[in-house]
C-alpha atoms as a PDB file:
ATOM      1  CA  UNK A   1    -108.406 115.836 -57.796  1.00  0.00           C
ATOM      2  CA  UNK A   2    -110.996 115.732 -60.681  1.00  0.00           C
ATOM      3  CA  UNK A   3    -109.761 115.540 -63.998  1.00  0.00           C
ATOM      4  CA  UNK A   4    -110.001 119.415 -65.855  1.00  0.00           C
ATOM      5  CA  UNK A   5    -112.113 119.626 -68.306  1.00  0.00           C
ATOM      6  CA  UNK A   6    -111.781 122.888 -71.038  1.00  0.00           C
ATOM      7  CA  UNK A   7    -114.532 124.868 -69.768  1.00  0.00           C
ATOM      8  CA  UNK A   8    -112.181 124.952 -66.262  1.00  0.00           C
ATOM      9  CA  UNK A   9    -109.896 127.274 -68.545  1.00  0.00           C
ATOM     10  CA  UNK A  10    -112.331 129.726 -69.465  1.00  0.00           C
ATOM     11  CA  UNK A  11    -112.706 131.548 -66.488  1.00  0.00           C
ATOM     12  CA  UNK A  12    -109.111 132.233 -65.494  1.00  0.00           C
ATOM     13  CA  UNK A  13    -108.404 133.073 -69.385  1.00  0.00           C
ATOM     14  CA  UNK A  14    -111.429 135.557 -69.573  1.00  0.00           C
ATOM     15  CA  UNK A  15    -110.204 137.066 -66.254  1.00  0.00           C
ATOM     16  CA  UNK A  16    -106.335 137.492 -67.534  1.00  0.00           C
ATOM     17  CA  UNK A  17    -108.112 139.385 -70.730  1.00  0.00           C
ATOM     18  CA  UNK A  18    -110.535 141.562 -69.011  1.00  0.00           C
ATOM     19  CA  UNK A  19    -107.201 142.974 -66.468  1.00  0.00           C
ATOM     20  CA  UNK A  20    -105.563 144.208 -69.828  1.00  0.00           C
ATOM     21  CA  UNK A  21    -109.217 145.989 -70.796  1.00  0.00           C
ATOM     22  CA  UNK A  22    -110.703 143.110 -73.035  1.00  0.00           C
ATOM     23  CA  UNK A  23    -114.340 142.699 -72.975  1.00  0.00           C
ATOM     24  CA  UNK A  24    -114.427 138.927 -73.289  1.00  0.00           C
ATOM     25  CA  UNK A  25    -116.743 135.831 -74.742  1.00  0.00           C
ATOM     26  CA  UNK A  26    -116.878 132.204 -75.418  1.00  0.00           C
ATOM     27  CA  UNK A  27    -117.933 130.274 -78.330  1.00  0.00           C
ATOM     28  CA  UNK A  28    -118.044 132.699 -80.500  1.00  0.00           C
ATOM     29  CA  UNK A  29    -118.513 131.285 -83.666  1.00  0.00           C
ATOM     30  CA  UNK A  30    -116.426 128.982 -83.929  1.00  0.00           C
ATOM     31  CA  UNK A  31    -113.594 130.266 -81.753  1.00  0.00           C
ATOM     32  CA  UNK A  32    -113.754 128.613 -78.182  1.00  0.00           C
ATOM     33  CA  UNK A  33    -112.638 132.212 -76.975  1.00  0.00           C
ATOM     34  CA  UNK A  34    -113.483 135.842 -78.490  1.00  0.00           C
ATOM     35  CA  UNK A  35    -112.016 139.012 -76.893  1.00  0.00           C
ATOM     36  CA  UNK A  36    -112.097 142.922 -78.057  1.00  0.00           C
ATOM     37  CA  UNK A  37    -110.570 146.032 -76.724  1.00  0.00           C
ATOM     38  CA  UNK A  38    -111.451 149.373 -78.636  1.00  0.00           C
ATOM     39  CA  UNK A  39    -111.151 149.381 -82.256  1.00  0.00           C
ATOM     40  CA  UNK A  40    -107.943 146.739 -81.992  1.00  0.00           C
ATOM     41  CA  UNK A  41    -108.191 143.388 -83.807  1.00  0.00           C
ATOM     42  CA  UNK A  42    -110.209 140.870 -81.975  1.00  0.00           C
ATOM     43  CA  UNK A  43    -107.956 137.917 -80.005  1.00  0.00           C
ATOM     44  CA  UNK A  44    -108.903 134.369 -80.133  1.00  0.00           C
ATOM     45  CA  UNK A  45    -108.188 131.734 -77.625  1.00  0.00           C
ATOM     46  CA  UNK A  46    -108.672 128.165 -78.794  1.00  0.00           C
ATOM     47  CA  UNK A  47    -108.839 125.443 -75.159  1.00  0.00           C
ATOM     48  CA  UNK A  48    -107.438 122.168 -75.115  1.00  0.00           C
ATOM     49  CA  UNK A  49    -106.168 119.957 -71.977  1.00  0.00           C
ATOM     50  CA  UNK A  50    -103.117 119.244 -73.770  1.00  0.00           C
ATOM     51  CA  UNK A  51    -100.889 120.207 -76.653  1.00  0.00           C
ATOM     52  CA  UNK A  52    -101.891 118.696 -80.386  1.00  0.00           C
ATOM     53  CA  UNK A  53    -101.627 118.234 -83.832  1.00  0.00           C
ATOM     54  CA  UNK A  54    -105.606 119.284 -83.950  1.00  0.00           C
ATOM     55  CA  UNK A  55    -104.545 122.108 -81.539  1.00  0.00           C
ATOM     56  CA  UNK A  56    -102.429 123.644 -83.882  1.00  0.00           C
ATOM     57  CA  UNK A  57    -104.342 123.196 -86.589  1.00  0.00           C
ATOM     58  CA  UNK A  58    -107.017 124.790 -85.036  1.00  0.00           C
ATOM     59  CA  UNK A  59    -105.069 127.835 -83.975  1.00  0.00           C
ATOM     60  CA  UNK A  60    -103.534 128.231 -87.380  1.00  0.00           C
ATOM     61  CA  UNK A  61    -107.377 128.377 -89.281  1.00  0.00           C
ATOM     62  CA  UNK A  62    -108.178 131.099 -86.831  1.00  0.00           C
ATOM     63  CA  UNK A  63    -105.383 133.051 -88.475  1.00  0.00           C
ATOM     64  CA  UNK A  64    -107.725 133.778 -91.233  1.00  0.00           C
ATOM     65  CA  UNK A  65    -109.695 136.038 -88.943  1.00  0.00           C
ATOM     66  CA  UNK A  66    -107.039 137.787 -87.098  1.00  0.00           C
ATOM     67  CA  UNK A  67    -103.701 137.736 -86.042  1.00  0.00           C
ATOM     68  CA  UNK A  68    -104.209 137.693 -82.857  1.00  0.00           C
ATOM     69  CA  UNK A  69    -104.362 134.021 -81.698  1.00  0.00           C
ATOM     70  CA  UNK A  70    -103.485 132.152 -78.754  1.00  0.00           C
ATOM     71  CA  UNK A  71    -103.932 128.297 -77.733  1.00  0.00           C
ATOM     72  CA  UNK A  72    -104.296 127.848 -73.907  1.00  0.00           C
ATOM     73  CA  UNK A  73    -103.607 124.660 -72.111  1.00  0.00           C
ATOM     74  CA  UNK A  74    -103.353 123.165 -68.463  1.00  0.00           C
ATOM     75  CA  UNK A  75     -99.997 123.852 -66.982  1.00  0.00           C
ATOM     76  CA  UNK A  76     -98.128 120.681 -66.324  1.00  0.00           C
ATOM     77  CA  UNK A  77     -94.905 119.563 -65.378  1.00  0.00           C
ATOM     78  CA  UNK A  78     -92.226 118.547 -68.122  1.00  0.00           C
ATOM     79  CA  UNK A  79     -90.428 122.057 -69.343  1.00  0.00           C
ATOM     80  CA  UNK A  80     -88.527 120.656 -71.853  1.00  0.00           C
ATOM     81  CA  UNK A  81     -92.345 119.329 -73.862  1.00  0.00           C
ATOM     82  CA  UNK A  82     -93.585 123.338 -73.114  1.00  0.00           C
ATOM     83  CA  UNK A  83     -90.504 124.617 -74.797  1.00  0.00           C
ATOM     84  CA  UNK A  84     -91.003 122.270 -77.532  1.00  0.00           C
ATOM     85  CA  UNK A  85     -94.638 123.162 -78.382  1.00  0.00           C
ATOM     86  CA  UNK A  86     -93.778 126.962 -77.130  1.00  0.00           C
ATOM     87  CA  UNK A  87     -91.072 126.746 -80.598  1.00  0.00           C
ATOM     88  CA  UNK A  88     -93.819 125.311 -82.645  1.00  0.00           C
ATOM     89  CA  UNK A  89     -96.554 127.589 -81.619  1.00  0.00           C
ATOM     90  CA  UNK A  90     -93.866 130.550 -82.567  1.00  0.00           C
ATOM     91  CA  UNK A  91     -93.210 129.454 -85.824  1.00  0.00           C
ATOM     92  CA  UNK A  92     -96.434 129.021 -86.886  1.00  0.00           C
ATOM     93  CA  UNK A  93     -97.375 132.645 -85.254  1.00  0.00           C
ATOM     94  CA  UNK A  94     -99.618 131.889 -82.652  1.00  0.00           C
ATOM     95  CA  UNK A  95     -98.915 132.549 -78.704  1.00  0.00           C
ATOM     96  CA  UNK A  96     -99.215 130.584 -76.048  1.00  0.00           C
ATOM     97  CA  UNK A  97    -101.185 130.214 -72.919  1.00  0.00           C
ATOM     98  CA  UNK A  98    -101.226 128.069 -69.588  1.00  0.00           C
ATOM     99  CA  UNK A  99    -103.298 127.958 -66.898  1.00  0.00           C
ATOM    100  CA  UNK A 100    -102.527 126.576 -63.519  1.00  0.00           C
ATOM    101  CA  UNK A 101    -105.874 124.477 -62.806  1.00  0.00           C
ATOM    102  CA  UNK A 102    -105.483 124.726 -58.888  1.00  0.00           C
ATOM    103  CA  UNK A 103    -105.958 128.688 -58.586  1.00  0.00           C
ATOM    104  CA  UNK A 104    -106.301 129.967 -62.369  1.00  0.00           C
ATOM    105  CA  UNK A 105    -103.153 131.296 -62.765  1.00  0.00           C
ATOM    106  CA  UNK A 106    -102.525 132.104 -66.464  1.00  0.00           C
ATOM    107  CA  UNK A 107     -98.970 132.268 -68.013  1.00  0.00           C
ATOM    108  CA  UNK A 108     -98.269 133.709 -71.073  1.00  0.00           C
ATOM    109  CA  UNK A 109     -95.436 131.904 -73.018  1.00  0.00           C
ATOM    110  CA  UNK A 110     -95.270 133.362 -76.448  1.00  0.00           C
ATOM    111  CA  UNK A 111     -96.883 136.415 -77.714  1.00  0.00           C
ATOM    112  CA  UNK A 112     -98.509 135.904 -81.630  1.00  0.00           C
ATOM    113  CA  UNK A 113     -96.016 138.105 -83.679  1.00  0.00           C
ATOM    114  CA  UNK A 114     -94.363 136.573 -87.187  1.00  0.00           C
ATOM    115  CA  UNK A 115     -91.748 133.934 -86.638  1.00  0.00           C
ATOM    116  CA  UNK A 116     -88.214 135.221 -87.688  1.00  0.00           C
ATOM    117  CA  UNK A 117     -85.668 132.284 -86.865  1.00  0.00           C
ATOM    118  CA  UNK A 118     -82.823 132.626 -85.510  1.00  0.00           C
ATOM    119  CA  UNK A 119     -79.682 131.185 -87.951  1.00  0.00           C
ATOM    120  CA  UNK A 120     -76.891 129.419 -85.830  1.00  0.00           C
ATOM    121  CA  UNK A 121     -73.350 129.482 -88.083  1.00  0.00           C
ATOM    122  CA  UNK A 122     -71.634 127.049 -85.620  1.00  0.00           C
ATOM    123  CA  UNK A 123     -74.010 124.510 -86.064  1.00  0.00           C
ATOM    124  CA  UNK A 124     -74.458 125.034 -89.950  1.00  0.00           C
ATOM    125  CA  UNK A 125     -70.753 124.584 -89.758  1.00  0.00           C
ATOM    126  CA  UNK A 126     -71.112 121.886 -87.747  1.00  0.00           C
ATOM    127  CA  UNK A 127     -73.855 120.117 -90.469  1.00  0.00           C
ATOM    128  CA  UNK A 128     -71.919 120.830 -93.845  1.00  0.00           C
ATOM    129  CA  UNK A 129     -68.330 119.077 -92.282  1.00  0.00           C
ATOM    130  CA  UNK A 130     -70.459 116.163 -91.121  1.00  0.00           C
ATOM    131  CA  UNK A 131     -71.734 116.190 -95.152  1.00  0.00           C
ATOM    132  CA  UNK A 132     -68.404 116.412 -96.681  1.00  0.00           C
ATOM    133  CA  UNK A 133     -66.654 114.124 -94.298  1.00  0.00           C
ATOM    134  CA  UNK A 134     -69.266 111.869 -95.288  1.00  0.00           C
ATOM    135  CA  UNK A 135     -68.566 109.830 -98.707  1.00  0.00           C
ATOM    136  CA  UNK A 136     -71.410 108.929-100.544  1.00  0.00           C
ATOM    137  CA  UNK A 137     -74.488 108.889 -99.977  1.00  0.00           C
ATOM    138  CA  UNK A 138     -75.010 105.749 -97.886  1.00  0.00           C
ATOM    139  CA  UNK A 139     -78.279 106.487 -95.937  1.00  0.00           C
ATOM    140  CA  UNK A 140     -81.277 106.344 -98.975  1.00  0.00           C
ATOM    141  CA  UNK A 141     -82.969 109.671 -97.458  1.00  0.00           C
ATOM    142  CA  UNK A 142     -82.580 108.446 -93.826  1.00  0.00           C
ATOM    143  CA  UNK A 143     -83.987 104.439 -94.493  1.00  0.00           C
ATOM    144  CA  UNK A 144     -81.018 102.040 -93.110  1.00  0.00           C
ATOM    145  CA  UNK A 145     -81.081  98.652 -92.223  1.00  0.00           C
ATOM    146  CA  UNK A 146     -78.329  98.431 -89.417  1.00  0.00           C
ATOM    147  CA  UNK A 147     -78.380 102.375 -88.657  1.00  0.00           C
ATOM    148  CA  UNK A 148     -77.448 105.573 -89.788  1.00  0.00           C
ATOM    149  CA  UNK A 149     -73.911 105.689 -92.156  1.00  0.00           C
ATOM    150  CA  UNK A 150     -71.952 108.566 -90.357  1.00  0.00           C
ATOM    151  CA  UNK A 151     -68.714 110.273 -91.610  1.00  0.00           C
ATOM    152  CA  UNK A 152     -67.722 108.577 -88.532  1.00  0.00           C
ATOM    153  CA  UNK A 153     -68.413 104.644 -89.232  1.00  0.00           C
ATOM    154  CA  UNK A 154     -67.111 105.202 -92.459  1.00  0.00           C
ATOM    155  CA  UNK A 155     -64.009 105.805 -91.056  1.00  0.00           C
ATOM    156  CA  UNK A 156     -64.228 103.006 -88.320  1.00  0.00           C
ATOM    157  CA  UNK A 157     -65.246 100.498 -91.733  1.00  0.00           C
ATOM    158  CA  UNK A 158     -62.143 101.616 -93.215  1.00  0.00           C
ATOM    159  CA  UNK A 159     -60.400 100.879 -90.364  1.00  0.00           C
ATOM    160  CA  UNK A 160     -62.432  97.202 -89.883  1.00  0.00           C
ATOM    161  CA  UNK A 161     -61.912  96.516 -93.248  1.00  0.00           C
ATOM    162  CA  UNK A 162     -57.924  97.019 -92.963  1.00  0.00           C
ATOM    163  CA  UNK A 163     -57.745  94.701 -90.300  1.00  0.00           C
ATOM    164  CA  UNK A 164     -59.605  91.946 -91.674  1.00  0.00           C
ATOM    165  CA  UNK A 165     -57.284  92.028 -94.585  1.00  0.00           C
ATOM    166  CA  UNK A 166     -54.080  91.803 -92.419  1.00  0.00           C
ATOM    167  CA  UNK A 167     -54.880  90.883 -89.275  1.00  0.00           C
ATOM    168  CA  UNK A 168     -53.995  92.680 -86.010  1.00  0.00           C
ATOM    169  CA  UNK A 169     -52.008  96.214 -86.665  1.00  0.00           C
ATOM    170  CA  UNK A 170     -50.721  99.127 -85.323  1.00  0.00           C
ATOM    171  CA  UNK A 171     -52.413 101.976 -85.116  1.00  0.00           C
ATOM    172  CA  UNK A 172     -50.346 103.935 -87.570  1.00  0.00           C
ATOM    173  CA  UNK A 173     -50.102 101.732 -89.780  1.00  0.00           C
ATOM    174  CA  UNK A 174     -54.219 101.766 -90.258  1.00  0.00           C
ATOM    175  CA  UNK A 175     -53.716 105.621 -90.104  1.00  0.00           C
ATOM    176  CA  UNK A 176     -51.707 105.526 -93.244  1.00  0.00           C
ATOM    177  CA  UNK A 177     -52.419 102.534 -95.333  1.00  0.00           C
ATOM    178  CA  UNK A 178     -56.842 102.710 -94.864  1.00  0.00           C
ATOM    179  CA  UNK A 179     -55.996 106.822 -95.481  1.00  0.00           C
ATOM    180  CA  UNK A 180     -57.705 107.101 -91.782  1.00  0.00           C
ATOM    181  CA  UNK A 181     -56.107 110.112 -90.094  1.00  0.00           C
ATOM    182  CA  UNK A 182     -58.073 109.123 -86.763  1.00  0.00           C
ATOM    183  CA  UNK A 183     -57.273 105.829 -86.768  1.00  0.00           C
ATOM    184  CA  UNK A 184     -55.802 105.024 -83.492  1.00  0.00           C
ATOM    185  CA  UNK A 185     -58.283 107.173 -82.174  1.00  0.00           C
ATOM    186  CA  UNK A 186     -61.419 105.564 -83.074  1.00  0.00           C
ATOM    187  CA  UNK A 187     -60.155 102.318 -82.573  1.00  0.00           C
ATOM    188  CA  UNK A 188     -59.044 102.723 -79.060  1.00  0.00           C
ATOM    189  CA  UNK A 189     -62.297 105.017 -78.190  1.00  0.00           C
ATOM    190  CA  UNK A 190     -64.394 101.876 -79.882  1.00  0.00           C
ATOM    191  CA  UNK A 191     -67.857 102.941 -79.704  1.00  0.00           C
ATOM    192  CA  UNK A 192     -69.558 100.155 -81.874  1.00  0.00           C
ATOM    193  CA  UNK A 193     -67.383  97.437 -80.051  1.00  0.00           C
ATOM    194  CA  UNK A 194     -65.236  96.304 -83.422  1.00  0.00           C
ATOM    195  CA  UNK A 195     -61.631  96.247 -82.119  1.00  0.00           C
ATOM    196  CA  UNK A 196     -59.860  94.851 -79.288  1.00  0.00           C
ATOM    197  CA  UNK A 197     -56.409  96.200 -77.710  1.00  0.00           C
ATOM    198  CA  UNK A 198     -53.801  93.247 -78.281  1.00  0.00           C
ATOM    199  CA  UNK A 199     -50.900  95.679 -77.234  1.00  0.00           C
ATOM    200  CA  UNK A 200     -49.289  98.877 -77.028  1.00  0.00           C
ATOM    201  CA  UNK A 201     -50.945 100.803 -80.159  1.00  0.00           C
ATOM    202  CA  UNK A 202     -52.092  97.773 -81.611  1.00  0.00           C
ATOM    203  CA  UNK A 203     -55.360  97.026 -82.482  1.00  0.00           C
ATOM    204  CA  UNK A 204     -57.562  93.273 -83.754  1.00  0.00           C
ATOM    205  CA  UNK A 205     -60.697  93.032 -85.239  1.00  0.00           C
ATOM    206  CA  UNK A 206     -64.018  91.586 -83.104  1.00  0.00           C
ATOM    207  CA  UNK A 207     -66.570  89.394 -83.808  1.00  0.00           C
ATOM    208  CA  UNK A 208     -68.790  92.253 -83.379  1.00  0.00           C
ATOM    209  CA  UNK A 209     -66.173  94.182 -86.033  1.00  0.00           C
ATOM    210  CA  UNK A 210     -66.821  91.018 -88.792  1.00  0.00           C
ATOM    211  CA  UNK A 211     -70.647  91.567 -87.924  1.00  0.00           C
ATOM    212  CA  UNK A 212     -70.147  95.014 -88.373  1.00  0.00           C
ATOM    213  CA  UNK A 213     -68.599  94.987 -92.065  1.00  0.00           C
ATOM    214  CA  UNK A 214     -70.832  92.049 -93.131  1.00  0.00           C
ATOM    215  CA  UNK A 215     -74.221  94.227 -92.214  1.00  0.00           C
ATOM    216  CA  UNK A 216     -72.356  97.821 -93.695  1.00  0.00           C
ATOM    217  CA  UNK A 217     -71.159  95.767 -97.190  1.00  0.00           C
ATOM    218  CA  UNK A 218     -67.744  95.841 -95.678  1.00  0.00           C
ATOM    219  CA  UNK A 219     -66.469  93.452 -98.944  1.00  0.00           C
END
């Protein structure tokens, strides 16, 4: 199978227009595809083989001549890429066409209309306990050396931090005296590989724990 090239879109897009009553041309100016119908606004299709930063940006200048603009591309596999660039494409207003190369079928995604987004409380919610739980602010805008300084790892430095002080503990213990109320928790669940299990409920410090503190200024 030959590689498409963008003229291979035109025809299938000019046939999807002229079914809904467009009259249809290409390179008009310089819009790759120009289509009327009556006295409406005039829709404008920019062609590309794949999804792009210039894409966009060429979609978004044809906004200064109408509102009506789409940017078509070969359908390919990967849904979870389409519904990414489908979500971009929205919020900039522009729609979104594909065209299945082997028999021209064309797929509309996302019509151009203004981008309204949609506010999610739980995961607002979810973003301001993660910032209060979080003390400090040990990140620098996102720019870490070791990785990012979660509410989290604070709590499991605490927790390092107690035991390299006094040495192999119980659980409750570091719950009360590091002021860690999921102590025994994170210690037993040990994502970042800093405690060890001696006994029942009682936890030691790793290697990997020491490493830990010395790379997060655990003094």
């Amino acid at each position: 199978m030959t590689k498409p090239r963008e003229a291979d879109l035109y025809p299938p897009i000019k046939a999807f227009l002229e079914q809904q009553g467009y009259t249809v041309k290409g390179e008009v100016g310089a819009a790759d595809v120009v289509a009327r119908r009556g006295v409406e606004p005039p829709l404008i299709v920019e062609l590309k083989l794949g999804f792009s930063l210039a894409l966009f940006h060429q979609g978004i200048a044809r906004l200064s001549l109408t509102d009506l603009v789409y940017v078509a591309v070969p359908e390919k596999p990967g849904k979870r890429a389409l519904r990414d660039n489908v979500a971009l494409a929205r919020r900039v207003g522009l729609g979104v066409l594909t065209v299945r190369i082997r028999d021209g079928h064309v797929t509309a995604h996302a019509d151009p209309v203004p981008y309204a987004p949609r506010k999610s409380a739980k995961k607002a919610a979810r973003l301001l306990r993660a910032f209060d739980r979080l003390q400090g602010d040990p990140n620098e805008g996102g720019a870490t050396r070791h990785g990012i300084v979660t509410g989290y790892r604070q709590d499991a430095l605490r927790c390092a931090r107690f035991l390299a002080v006094h040495g192999p503990s119980q659980g409750a213990q570091v719950k009360a005296w590091a002021e860690v109320p999921d102590a025994t928790r994170i210690m037993a669940a040990d994502h970042y590989g800093w405690f060890a299990r001696v006994s029942r409920g009682v936890y030691d410090l790793t290697d990997t724990g020491r490493r830990g503190l010395a790379d997060f200024g655990g003094d």
